[in-house]
N, C-alpha and C. Protein backbone atom coordinates (compact mmCIF):
# COMPACT_ATOMS: atom_id res chain seq x y z
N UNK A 1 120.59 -89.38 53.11
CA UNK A 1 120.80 -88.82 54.41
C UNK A 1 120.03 -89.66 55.42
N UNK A 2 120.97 -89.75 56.50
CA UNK A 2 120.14 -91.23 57.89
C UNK A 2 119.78 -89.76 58.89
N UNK A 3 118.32 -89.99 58.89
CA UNK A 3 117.62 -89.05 59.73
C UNK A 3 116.72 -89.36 60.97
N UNK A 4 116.34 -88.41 62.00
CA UNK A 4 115.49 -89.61 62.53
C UNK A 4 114.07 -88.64 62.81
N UNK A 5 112.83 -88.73 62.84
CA UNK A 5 111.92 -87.67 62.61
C UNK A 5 111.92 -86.98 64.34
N UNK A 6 111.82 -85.83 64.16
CA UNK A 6 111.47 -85.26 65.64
C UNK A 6 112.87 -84.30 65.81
N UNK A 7 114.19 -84.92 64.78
CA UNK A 7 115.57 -84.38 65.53
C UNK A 7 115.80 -82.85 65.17
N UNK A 8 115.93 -81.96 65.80
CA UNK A 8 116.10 -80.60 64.89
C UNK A 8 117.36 -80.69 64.64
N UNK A 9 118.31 -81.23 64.69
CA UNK A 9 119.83 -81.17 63.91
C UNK A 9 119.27 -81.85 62.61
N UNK A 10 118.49 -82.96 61.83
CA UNK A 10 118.42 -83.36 61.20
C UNK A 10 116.92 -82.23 60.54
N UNK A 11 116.70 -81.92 60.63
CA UNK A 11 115.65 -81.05 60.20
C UNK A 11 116.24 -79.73 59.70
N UNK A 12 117.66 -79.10 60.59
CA UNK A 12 118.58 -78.43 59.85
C UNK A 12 119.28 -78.70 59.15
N UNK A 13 120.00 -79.60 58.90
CA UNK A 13 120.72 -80.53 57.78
C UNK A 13 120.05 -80.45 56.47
N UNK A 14 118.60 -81.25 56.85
CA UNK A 14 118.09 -81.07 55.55
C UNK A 14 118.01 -79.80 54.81
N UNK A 15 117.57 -78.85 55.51
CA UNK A 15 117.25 -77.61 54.82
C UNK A 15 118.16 -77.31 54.41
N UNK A 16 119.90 -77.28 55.17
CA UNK A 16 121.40 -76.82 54.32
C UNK A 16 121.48 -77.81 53.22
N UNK A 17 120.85 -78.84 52.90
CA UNK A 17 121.21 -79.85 52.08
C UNK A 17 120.64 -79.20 51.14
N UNK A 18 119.38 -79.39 50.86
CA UNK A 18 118.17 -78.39 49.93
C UNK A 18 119.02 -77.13 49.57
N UNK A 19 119.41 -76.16 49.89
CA UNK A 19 119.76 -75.19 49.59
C UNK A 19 121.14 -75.32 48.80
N UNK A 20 122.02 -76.37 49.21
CA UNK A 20 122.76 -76.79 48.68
C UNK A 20 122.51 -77.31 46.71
N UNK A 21 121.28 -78.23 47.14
CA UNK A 21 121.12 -78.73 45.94
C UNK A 21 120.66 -77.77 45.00
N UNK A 22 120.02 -76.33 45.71
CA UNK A 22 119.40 -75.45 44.43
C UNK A 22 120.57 -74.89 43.84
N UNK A 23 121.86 -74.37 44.71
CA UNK A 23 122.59 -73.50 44.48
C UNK A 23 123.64 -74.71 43.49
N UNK A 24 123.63 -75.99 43.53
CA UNK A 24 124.44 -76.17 42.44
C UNK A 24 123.85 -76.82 40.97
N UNK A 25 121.84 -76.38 41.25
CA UNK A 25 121.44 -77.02 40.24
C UNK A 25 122.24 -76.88 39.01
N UNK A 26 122.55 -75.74 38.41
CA UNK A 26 123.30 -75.80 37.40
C UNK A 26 124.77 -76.45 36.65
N UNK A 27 124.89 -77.00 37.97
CA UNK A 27 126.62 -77.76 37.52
C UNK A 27 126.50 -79.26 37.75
N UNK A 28 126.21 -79.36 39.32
CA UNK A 28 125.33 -80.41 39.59
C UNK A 28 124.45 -81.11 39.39
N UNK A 29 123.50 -81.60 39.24
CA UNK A 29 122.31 -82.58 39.20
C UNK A 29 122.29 -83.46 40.29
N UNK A 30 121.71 -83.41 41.40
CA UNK A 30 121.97 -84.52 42.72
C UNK A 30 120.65 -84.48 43.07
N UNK A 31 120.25 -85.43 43.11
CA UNK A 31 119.01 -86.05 44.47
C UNK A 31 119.63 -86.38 46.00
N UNK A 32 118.74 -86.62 46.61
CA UNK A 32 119.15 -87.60 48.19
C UNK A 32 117.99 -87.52 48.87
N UNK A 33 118.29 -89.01 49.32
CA UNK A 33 116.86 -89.83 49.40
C UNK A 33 117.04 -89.38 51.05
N UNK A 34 115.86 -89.67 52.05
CA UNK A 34 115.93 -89.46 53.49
C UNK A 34 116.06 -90.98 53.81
N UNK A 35 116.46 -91.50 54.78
CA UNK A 35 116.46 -92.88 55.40
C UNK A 35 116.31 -91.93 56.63
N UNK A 36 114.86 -92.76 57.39
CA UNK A 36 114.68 -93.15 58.64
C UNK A 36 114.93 -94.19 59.35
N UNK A 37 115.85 -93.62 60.25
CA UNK A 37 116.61 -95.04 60.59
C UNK A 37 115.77 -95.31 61.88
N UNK A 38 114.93 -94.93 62.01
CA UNK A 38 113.92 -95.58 63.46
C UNK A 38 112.91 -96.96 62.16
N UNK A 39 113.52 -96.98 61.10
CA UNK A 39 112.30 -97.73 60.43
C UNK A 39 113.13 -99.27 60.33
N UNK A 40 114.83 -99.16 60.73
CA UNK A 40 115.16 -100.21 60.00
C UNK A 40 116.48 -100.52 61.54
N UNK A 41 116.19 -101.86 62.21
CA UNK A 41 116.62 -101.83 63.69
C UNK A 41 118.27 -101.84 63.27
N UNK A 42 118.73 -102.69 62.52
CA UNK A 42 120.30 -102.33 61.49
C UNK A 42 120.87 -101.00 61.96
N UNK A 43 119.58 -99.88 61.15
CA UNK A 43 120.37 -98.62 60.93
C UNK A 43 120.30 -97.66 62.14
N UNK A 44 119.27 -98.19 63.31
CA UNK A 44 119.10 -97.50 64.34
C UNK A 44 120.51 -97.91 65.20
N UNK A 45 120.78 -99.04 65.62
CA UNK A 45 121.59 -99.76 66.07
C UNK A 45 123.23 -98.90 65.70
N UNK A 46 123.18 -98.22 63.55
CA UNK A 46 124.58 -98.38 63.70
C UNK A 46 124.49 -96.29 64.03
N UNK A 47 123.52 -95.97 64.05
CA UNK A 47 123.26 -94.29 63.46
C UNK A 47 122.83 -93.54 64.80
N UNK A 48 122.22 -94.82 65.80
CA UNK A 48 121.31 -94.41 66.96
C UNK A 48 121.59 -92.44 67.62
N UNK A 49 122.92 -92.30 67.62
CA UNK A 49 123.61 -91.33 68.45
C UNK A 49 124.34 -90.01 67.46
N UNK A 50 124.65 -90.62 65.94
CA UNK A 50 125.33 -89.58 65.38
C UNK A 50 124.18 -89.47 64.45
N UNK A 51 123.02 -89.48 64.09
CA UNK A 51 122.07 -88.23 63.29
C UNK A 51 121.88 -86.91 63.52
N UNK A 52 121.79 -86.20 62.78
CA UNK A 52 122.23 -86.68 61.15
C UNK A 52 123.08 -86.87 60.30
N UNK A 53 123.39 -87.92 59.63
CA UNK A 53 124.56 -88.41 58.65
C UNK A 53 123.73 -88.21 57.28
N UNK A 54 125.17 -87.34 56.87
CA UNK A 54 125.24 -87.61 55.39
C UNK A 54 126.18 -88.75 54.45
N UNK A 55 125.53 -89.48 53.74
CA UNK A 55 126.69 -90.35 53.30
C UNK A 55 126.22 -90.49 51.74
N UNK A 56 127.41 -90.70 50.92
CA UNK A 56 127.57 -90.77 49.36
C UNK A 56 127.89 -91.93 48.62
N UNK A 57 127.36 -93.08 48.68
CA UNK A 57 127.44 -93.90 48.10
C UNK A 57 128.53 -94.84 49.11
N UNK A 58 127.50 -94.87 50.28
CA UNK A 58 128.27 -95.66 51.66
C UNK A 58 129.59 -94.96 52.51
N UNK A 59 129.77 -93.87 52.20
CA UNK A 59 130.76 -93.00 52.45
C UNK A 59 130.21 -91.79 53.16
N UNK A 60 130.34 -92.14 54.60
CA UNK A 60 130.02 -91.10 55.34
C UNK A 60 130.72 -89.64 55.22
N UNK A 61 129.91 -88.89 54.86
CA UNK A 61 130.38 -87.04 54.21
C UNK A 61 130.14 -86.79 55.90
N UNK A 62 129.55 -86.58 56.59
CA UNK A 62 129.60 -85.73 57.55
C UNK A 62 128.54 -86.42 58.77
N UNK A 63 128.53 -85.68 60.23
CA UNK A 63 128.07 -86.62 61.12
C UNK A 63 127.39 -85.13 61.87
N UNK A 64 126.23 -85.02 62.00
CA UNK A 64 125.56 -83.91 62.97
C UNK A 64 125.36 -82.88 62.57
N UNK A 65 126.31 -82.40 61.89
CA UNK A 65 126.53 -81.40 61.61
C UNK A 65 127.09 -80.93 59.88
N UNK A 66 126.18 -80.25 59.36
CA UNK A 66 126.45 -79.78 57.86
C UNK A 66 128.05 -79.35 57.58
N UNK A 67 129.06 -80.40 56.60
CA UNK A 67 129.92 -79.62 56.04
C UNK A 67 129.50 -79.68 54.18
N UNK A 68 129.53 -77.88 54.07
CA UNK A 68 129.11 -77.91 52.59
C UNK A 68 130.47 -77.99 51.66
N UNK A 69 131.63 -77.84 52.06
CA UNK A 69 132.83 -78.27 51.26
C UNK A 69 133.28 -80.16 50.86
N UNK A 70 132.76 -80.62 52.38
CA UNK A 70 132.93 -81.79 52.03
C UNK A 70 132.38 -82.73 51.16
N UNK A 71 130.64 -82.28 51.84
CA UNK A 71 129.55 -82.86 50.52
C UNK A 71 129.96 -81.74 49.00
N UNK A 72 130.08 -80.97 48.97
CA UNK A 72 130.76 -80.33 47.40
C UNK A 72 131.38 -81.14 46.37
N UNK A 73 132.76 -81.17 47.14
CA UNK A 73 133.63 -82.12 46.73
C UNK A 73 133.91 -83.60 46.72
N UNK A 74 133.03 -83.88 47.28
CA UNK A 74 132.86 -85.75 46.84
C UNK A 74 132.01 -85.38 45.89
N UNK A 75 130.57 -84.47 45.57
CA UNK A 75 129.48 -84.24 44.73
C UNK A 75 131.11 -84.21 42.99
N UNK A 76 131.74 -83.12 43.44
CA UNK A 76 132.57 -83.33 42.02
C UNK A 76 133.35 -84.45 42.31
N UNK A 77 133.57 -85.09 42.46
CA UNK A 77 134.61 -86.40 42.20
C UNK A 77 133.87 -87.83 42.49
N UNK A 78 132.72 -87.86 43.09
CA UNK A 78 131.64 -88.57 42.35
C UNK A 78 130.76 -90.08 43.18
């Protein structure tokens, strides 16, 4: 997840993310790492305006705003 510290959309994200990950510990198994993109001028440059992003293996799941069907279903198909 491209976050940036201070943002409360990204501070809510995380927490739907977290809750996400408990509720599918059992089927699922998922980590996700935080990227601060104020750390890397690249990711500020491409992220500056739409944090927080979720993305899955370079595949942007969602932009600002938590969708838990979308991250779900890439989570099953991989």
């Amino acid at each position: 997840m491209y976050y940036r510290a201070g943002c409360h959309l990204c501070e809510q994200l995380i927490a739907e993310l977290s809750q996400l990950q408990q509720a599918l510990q059992e089927t699922i198994d998922f980590d996700f790492e935080l990227i601060d993109i104020d750390q890397d001028a690249a990711l500020r440059k491409r992220y500056d305006v739409d944090v927080p992003v979720v993305a899955l293996n370079d595949e942007v799941l969602c932009y600002h705003f938590f969708d838990a069907d979308t991250v779900r279903q890439a989570l099953n198909h991989g």
